[in-house]
C-alpha atoms as a PDB file:
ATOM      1  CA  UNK A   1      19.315 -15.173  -5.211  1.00  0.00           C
ATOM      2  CA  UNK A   2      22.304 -13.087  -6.619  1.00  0.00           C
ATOM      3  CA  UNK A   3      21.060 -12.675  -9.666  1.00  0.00           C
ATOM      4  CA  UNK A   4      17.378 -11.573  -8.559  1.00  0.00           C
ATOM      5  CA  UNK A   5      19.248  -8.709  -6.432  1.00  0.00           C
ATOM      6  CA  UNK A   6      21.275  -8.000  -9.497  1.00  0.00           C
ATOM      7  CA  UNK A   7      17.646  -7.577 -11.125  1.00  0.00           C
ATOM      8  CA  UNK A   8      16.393  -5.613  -8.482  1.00  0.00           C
ATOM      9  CA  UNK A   9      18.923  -3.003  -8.936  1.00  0.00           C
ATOM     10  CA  UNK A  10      17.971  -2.343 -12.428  1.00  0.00           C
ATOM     11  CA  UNK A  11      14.261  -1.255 -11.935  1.00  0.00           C
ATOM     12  CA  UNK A  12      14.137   2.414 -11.712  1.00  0.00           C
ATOM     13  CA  UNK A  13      12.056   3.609  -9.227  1.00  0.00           C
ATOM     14  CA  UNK A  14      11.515   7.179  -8.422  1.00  0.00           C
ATOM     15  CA  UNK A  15      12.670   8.338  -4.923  1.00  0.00           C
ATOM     16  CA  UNK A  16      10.730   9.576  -1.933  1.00  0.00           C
ATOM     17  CA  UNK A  17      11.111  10.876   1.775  1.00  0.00           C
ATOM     18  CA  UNK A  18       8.505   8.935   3.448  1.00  0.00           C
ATOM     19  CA  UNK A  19       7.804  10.182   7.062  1.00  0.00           C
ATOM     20  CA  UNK A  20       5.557   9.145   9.524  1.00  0.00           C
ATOM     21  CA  UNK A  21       4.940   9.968  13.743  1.00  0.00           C
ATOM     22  CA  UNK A  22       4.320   9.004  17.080  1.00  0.00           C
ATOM     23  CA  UNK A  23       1.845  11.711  19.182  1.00  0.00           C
ATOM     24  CA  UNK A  24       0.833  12.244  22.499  1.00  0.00           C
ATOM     25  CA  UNK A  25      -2.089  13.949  23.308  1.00  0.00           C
ATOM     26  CA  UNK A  26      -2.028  17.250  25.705  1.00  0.00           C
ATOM     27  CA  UNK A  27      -4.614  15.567  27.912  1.00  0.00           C
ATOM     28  CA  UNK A  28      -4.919  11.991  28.740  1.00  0.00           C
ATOM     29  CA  UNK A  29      -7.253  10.315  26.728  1.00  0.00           C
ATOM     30  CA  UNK A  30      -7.463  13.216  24.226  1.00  0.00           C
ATOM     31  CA  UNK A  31      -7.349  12.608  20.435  1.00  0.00           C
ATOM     32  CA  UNK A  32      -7.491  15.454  17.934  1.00  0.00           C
ATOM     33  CA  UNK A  33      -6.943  15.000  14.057  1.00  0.00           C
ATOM     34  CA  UNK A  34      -5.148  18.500  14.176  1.00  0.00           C
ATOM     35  CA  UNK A  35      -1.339  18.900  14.619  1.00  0.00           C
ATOM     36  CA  UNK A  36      -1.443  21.876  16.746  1.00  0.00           C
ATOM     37  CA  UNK A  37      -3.621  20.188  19.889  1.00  0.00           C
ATOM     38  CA  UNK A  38      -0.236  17.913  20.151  1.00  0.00           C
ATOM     39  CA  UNK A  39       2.573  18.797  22.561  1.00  0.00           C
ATOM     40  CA  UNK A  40       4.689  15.972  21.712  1.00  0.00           C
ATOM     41  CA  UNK A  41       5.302  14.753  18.179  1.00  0.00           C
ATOM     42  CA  UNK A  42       7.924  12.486  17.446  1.00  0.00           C
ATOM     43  CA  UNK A  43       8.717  12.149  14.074  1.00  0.00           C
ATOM     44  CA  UNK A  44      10.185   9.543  11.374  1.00  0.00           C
ATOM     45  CA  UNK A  45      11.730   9.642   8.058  1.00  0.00           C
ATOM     46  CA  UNK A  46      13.420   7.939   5.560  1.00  0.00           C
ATOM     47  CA  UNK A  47      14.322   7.487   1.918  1.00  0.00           C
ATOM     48  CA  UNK A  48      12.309   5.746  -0.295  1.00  0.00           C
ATOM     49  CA  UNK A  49      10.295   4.771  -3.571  1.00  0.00           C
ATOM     50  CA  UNK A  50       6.442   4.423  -3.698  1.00  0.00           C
ATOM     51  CA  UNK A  51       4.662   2.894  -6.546  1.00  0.00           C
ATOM     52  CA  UNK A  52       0.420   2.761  -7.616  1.00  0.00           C
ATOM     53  CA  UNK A  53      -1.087  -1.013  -7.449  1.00  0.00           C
ATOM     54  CA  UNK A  54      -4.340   0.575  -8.703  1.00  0.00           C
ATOM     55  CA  UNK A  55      -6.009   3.405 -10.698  1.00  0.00           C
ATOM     56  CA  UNK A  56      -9.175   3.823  -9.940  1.00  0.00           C
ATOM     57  CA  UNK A  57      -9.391   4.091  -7.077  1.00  0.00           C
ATOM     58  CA  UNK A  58      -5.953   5.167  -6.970  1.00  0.00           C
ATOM     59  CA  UNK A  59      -4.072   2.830  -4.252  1.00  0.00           C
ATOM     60  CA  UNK A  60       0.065   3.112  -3.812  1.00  0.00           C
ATOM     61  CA  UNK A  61       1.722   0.921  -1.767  1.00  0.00           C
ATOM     62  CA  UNK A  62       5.649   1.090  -0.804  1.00  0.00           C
ATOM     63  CA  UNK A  63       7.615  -1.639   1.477  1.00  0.00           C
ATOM     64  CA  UNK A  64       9.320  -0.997   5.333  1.00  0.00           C
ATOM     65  CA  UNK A  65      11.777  -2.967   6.964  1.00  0.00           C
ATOM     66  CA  UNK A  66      10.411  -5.147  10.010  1.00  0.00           C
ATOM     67  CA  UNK A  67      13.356  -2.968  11.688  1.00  0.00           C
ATOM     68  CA  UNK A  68      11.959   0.517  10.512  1.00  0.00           C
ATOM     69  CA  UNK A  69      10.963   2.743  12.715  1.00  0.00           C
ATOM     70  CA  UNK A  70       9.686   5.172  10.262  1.00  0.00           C
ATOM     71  CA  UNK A  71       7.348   1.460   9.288  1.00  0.00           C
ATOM     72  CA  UNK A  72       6.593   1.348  13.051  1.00  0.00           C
ATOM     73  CA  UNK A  73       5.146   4.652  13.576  1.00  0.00           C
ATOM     74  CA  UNK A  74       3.323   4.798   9.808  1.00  0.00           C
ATOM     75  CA  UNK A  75       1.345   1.044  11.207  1.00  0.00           C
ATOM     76  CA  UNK A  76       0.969   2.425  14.565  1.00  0.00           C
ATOM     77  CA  UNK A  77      -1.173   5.182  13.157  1.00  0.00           C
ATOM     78  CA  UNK A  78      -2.025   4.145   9.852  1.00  0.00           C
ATOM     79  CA  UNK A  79      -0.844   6.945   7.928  1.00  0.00           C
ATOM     80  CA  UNK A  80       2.361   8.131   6.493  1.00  0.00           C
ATOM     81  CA  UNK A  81       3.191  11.297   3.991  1.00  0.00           C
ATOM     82  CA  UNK A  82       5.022  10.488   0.898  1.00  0.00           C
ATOM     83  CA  UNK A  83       7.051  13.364  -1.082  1.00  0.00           C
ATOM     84  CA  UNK A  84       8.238  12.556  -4.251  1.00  0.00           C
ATOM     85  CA  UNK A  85      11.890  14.480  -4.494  1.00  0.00           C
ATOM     86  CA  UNK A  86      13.768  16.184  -7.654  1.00  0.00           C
ATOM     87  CA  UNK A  87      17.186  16.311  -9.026  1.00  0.00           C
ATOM     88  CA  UNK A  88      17.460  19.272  -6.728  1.00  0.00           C
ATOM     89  CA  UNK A  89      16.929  17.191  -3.423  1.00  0.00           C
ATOM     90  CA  UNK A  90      20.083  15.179  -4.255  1.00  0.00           C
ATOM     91  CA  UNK A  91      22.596  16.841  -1.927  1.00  0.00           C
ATOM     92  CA  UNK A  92      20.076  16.682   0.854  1.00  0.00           C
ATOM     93  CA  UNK A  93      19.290  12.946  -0.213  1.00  0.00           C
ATOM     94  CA  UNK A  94      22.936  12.405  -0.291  1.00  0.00           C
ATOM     95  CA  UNK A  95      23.331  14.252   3.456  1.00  0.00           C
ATOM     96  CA  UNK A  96      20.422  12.181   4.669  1.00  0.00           C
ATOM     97  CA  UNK A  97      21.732   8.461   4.068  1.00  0.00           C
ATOM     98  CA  UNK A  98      25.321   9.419   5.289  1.00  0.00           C
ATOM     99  CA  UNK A  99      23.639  10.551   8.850  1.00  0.00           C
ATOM    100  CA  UNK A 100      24.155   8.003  11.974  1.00  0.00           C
ATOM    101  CA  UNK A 101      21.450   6.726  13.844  1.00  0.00           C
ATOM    102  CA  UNK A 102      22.093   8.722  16.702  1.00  0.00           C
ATOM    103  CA  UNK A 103      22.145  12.291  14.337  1.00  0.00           C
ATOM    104  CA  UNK A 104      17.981  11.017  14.104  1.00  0.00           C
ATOM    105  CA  UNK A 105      16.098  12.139  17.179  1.00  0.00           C
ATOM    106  CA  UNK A 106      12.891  11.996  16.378  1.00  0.00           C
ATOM    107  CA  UNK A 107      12.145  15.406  18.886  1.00  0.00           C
ATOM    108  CA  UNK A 108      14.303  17.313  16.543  1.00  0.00           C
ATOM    109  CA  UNK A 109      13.313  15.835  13.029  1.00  0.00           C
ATOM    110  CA  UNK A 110      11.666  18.912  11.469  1.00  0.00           C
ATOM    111  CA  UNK A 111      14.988  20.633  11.990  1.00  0.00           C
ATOM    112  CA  UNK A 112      17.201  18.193  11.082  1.00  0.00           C
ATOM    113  CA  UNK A 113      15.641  18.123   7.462  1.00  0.00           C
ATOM    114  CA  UNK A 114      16.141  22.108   7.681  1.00  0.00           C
ATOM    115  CA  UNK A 115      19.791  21.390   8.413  1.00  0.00           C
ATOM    116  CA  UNK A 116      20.465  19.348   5.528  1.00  0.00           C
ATOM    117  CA  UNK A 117      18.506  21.298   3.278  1.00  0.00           C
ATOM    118  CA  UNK A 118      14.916  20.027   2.994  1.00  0.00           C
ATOM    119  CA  UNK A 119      11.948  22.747   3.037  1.00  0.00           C
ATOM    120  CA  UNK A 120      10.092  20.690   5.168  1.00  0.00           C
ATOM    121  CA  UNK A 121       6.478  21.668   6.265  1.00  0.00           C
ATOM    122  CA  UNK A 122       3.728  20.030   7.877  1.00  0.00           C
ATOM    123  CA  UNK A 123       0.080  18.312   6.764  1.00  0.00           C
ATOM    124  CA  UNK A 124      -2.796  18.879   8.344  1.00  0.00           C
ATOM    125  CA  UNK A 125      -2.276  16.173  10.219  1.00  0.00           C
ATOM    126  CA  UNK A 126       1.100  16.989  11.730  1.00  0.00           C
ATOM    127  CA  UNK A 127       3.465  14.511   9.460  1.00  0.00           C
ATOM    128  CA  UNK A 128       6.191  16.335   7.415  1.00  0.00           C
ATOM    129  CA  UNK A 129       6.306  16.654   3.834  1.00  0.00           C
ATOM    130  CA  UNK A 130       9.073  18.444   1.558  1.00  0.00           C
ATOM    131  CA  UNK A 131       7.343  21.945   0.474  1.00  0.00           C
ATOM    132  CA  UNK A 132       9.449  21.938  -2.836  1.00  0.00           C
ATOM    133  CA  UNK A 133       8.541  18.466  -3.785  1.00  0.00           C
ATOM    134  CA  UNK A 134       7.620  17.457  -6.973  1.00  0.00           C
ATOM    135  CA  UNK A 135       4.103  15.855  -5.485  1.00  0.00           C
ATOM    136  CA  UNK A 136       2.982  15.307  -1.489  1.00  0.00           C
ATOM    137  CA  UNK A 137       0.634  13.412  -0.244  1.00  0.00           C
ATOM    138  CA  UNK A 138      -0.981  12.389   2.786  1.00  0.00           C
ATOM    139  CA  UNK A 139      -1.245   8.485   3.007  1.00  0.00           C
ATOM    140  CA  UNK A 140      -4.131   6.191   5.371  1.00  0.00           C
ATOM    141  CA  UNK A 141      -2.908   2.987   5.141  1.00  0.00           C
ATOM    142  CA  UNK A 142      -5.709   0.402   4.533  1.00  0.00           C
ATOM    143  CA  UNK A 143      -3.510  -3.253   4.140  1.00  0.00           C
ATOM    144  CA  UNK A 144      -0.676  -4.916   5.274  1.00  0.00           C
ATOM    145  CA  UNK A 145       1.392  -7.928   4.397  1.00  0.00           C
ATOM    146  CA  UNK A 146       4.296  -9.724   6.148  1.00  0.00           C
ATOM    147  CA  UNK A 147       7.473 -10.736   4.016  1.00  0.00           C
ATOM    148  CA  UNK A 148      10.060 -12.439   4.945  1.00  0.00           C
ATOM    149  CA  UNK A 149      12.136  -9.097   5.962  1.00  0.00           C
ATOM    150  CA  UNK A 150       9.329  -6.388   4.699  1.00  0.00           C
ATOM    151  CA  UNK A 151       5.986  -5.151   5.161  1.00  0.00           C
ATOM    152  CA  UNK A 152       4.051  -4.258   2.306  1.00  0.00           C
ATOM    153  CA  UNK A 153       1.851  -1.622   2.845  1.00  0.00           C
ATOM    154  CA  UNK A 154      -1.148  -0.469   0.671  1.00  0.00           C
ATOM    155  CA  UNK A 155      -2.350   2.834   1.176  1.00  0.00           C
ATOM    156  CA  UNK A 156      -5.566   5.539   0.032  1.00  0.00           C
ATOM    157  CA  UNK A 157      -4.609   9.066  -0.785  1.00  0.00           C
ATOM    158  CA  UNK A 158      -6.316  11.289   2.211  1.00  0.00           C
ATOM    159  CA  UNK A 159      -4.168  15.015   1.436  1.00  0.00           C
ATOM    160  CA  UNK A 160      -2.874  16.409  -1.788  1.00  0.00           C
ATOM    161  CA  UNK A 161      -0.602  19.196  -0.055  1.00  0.00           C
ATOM    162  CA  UNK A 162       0.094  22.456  -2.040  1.00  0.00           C
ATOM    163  CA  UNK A 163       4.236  22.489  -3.178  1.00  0.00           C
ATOM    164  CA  UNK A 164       6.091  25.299  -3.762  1.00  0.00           C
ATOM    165  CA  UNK A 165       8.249  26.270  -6.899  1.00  0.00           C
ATOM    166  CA  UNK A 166      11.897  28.638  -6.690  1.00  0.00           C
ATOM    167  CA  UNK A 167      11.808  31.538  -8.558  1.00  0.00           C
ATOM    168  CA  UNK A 168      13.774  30.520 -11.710  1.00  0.00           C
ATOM    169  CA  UNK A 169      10.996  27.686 -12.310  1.00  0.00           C
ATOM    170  CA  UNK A 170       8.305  30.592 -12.032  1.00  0.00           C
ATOM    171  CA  UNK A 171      10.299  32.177 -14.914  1.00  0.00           C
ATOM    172  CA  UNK A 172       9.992  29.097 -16.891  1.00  0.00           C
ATOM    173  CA  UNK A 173      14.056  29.327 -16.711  1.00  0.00           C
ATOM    174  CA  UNK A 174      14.514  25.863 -15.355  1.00  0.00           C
ATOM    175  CA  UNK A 175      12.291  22.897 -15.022  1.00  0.00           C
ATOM    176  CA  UNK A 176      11.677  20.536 -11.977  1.00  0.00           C
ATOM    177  CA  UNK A 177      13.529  16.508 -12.745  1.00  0.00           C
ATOM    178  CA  UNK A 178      12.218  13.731 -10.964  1.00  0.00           C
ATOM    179  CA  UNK A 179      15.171  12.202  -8.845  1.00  0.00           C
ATOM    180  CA  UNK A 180      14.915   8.277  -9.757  1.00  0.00           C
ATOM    181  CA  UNK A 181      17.354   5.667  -8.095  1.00  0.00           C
ATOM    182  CA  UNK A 182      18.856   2.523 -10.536  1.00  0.00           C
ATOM    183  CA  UNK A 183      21.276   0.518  -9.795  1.00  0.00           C
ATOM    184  CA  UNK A 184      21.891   1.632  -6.520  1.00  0.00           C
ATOM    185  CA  UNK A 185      22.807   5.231  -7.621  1.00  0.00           C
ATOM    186  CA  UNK A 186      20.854   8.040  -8.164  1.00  0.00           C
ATOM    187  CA  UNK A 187      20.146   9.793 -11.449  1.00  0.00           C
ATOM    188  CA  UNK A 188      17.046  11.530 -13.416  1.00  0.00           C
ATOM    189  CA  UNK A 189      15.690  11.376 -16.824  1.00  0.00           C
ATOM    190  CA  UNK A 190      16.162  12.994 -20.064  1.00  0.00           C
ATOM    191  CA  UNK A 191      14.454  16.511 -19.642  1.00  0.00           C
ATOM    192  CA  UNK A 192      13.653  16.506 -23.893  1.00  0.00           C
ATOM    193  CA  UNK A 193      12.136  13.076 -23.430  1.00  0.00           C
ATOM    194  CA  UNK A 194      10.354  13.845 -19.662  1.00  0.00           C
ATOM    195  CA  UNK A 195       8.598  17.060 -21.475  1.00  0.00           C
ATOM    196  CA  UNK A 196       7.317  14.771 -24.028  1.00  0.00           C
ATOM    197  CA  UNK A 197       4.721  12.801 -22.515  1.00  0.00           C
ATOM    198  CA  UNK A 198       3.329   9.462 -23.335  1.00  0.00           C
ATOM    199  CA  UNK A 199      -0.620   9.451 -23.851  1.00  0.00           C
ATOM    200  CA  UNK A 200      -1.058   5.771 -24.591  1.00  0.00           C
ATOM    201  CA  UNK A 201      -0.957   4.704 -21.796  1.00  0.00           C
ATOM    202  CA  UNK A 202      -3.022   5.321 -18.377  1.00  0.00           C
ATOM    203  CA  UNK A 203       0.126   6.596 -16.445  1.00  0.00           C
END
């Protein structure tokens, strides 16, 4: 078993904040797709990776802990947003992990990312998402399968949400890096080889 975590750790695999919710409708017995007809929204998130199973149609799937609540929340409701981060989330990502459980109430989870630098927005259908994010997308989760300790999730892309770039990238004065975590440490890839490009194969 040692050695297959010792493998483990040496698979890159590009980092994400997944988030997912709990809502309650201003009426009893109310449902509405939209974020705004909610007056309570209690909100999930963690760090991440997310990876495609399929192309066409394109399917990604990603793993929660049985213990997750973030997990919970995203199989309650069947969806989940998924924002790949950059190099320049590190300090946030970095903030994030060393938070306690009690620092994450879910009332106050839009501003909590704010705090610790995430420019967090919201879908249409209420989950957060990381504005400056390399790619965001809204998730509906279609499969599930129990592990041992994880749930594997498969999951349909439903939103494609618009990001946002700084000034300096506008410029074409600096360039967006994925943020990729190996060996249980975070680093990104070679900027000469990421501009590159690979066209032989699908992805």
């Amino acid at each position: 078993m040692e050695s297959h975590l010792a493998l483990a750790r040496r698979i890159a695999c590009p980092v994400a904040l997944i988030s997912s919710a709990y809502a309650n409708a201003k009426k009893s017995g109310e449902t509405n797709d939209n974020y705004s007809d909610f007056c309570d929204f209690y909100d999930f998130y963690m760090i991440s990776s997310i990876s495609y199973v399929n192309l066409d149609p394109l399917i990604l799937s990603t793993t929660f802990l049985k213990t997750s609540k973030t997990g919970t929340a995203a199989l309650a409701s069947k969806q989940m947003a998924v924002s790949l981060l950059g190099f320049q989330h590190l300090d946030s990502v970095m903030k994030l992990e060393s938070q306690p459980p009690s620092e994450k109430d879910p009332s106050k989870a839009a501003s909590t990312l704010s705090k610790i630098g995430f420019n967090n927005g919201r879908l249409q259908s209420g989950l957060l998402y990381v504005k400056d994010s390399l790619l965001s997308l809204g998730l509906q989760i279609f499969s599930q399968s129990e592990l041992d300790q994880y749930i594997v999730v498969m999951a349909t892309i439903e939103e494609i949400a618009p990001t946002e770039t700084t000034s300096d990238e506008q410029k074409g004065t600096t360039k967006r890096e994925p943020l990729i975590r190996y060996n249980r440490l975070y680093a990104t890839i070679d900027q000469e080889r990421l501009s590159q490009g690979n066209d032989r194969y699908p992805v």
